[in-house]
C-alpha atoms as a PDB file:
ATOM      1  CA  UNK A   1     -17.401 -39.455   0.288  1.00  0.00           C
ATOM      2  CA  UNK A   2     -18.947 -37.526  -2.291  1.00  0.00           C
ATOM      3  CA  UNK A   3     -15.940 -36.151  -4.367  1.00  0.00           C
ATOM      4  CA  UNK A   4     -14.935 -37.302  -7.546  1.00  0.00           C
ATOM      5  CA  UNK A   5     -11.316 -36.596  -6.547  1.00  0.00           C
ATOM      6  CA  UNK A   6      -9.396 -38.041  -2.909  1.00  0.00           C
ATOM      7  CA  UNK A   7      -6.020 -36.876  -2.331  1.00  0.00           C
ATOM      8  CA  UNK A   8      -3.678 -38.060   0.164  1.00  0.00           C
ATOM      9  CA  UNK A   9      -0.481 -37.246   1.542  1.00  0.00           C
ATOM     10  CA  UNK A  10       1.909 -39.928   2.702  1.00  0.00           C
ATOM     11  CA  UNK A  11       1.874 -43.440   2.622  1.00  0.00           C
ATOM     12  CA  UNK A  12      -0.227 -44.425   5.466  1.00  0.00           C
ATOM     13  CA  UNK A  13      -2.293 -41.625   4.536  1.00  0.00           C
ATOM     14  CA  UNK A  14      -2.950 -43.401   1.094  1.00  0.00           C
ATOM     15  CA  UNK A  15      -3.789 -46.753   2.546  1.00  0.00           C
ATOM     16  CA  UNK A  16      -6.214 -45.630   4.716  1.00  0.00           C
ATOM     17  CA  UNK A  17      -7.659 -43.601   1.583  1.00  0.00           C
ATOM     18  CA  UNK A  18      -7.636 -46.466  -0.312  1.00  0.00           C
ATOM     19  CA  UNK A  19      -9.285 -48.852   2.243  1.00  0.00           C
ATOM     20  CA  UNK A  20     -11.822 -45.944   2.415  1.00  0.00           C
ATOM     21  CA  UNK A  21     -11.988 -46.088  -1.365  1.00  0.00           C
ATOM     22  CA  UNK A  22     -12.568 -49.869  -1.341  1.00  0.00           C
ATOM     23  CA  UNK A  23     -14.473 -50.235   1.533  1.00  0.00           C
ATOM     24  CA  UNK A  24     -17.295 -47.363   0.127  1.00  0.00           C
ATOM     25  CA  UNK A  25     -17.132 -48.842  -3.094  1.00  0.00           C
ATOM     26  CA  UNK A  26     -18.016 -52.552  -2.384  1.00  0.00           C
ATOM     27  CA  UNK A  27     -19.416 -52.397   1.157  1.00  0.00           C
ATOM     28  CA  UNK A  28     -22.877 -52.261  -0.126  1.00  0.00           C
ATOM     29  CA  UNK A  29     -22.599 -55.377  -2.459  1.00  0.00           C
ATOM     30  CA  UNK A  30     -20.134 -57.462  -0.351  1.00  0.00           C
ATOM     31  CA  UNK A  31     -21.553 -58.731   2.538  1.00  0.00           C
ATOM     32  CA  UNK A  32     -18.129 -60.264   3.914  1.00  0.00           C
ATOM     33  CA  UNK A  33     -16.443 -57.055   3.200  1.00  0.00           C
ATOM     34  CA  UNK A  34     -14.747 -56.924   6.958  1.00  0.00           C
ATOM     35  CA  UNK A  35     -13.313 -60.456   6.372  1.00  0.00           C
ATOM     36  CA  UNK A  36     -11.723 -59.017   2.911  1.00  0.00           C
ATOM     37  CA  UNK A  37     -10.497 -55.868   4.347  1.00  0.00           C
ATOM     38  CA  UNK A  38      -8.805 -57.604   7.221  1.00  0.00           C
ATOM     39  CA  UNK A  39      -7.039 -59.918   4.973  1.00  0.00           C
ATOM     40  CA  UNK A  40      -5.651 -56.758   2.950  1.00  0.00           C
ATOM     41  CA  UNK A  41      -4.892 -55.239   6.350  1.00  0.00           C
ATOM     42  CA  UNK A  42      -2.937 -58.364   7.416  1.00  0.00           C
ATOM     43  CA  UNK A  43      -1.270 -59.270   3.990  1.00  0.00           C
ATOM     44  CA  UNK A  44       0.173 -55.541   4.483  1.00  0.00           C
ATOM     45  CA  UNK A  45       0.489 -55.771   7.896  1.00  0.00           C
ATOM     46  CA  UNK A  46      -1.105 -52.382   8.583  1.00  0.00           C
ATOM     47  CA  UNK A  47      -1.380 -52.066  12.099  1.00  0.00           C
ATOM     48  CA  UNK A  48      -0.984 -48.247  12.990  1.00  0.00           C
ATOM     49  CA  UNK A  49      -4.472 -47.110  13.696  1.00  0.00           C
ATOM     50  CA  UNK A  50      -6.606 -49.436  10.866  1.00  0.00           C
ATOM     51  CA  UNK A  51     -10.701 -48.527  10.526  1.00  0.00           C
ATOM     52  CA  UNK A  52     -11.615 -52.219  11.509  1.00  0.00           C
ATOM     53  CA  UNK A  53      -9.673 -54.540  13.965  1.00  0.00           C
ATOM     54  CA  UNK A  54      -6.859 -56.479  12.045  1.00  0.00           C
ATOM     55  CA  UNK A  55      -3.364 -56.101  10.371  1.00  0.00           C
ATOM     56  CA  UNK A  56      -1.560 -58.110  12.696  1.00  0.00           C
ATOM     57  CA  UNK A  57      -1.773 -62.014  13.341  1.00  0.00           C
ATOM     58  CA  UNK A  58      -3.071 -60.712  17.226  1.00  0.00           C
ATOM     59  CA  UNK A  59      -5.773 -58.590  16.126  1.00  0.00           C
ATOM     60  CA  UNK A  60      -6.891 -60.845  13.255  1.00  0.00           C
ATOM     61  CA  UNK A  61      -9.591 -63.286  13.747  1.00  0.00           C
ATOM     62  CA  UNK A  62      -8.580 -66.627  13.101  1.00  0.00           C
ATOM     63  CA  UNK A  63     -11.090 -67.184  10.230  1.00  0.00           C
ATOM     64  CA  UNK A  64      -9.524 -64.627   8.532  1.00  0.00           C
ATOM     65  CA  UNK A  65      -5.562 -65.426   9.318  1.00  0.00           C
ATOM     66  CA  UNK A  66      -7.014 -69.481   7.759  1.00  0.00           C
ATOM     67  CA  UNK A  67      -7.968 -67.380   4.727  1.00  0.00           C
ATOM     68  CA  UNK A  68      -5.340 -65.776   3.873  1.00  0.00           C
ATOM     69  CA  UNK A  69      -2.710 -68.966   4.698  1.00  0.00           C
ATOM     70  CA  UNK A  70      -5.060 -70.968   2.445  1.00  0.00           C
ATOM     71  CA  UNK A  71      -4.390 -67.954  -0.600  1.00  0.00           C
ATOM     72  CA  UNK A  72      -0.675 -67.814  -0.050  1.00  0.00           C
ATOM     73  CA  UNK A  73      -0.490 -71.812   0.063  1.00  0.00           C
ATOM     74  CA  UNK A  74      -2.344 -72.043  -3.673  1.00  0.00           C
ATOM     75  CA  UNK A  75       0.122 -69.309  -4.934  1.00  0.00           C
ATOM     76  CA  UNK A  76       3.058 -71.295  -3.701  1.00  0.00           C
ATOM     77  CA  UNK A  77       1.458 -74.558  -5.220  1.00  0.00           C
ATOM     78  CA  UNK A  78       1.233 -72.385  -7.784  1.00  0.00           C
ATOM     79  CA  UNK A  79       4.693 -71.202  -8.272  1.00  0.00           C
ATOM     80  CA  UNK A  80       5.854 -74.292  -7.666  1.00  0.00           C
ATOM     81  CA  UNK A  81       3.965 -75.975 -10.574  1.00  0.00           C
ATOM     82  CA  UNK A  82       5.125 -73.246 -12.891  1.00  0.00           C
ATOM     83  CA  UNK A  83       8.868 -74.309 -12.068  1.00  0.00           C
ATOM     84  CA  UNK A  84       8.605 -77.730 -13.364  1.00  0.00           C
ATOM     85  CA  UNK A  85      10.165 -77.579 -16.852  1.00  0.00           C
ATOM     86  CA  UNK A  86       8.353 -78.657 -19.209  1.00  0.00           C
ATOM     87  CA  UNK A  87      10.149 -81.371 -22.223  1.00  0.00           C
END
């Protein structure tokens, strides 16, 4: 990718462009960039032809499926904390 400008043309289409986006962006400073872009593929559940295995509980390692139930368990802590009222 050398443009300045990506297009795409559909939704799938801009998923994959933005994975591409992300994925050339931070690859070279983030060493556990597959582990991150599997959790975005999974949290989407993008499954239809994804660059790297993932986007389904199946295809997802379990490190990564951990992760991500460990991130949605601290935002419903989270929520749940904010829904105390406060006197």
């Amino acid at each position: 990718m050398t443009a300045k400008i990506v297009t795409a043309n559909g939704n799938t289409a801009g998923i994959d462009m933005a994975l591409a986006i992300v994925k050339k962006s931070i690859y070279q400073r983030l060493k556990r960039w597959q582990r991150l872009h599997t959790r975005v593929m999974l949290d989407m559940q993008y499954d239809p032809q994804p660059p790297v295995a993932g986007g389904s509980i199946e295809k997802t390692e379990p490190a990564v499926y951990k992760a991500l139930q460990e991130l949605y368990d601290y935002f419903s802590v989270a929520d749940s904390v904010k829904a105390i009222p406060i006197q």
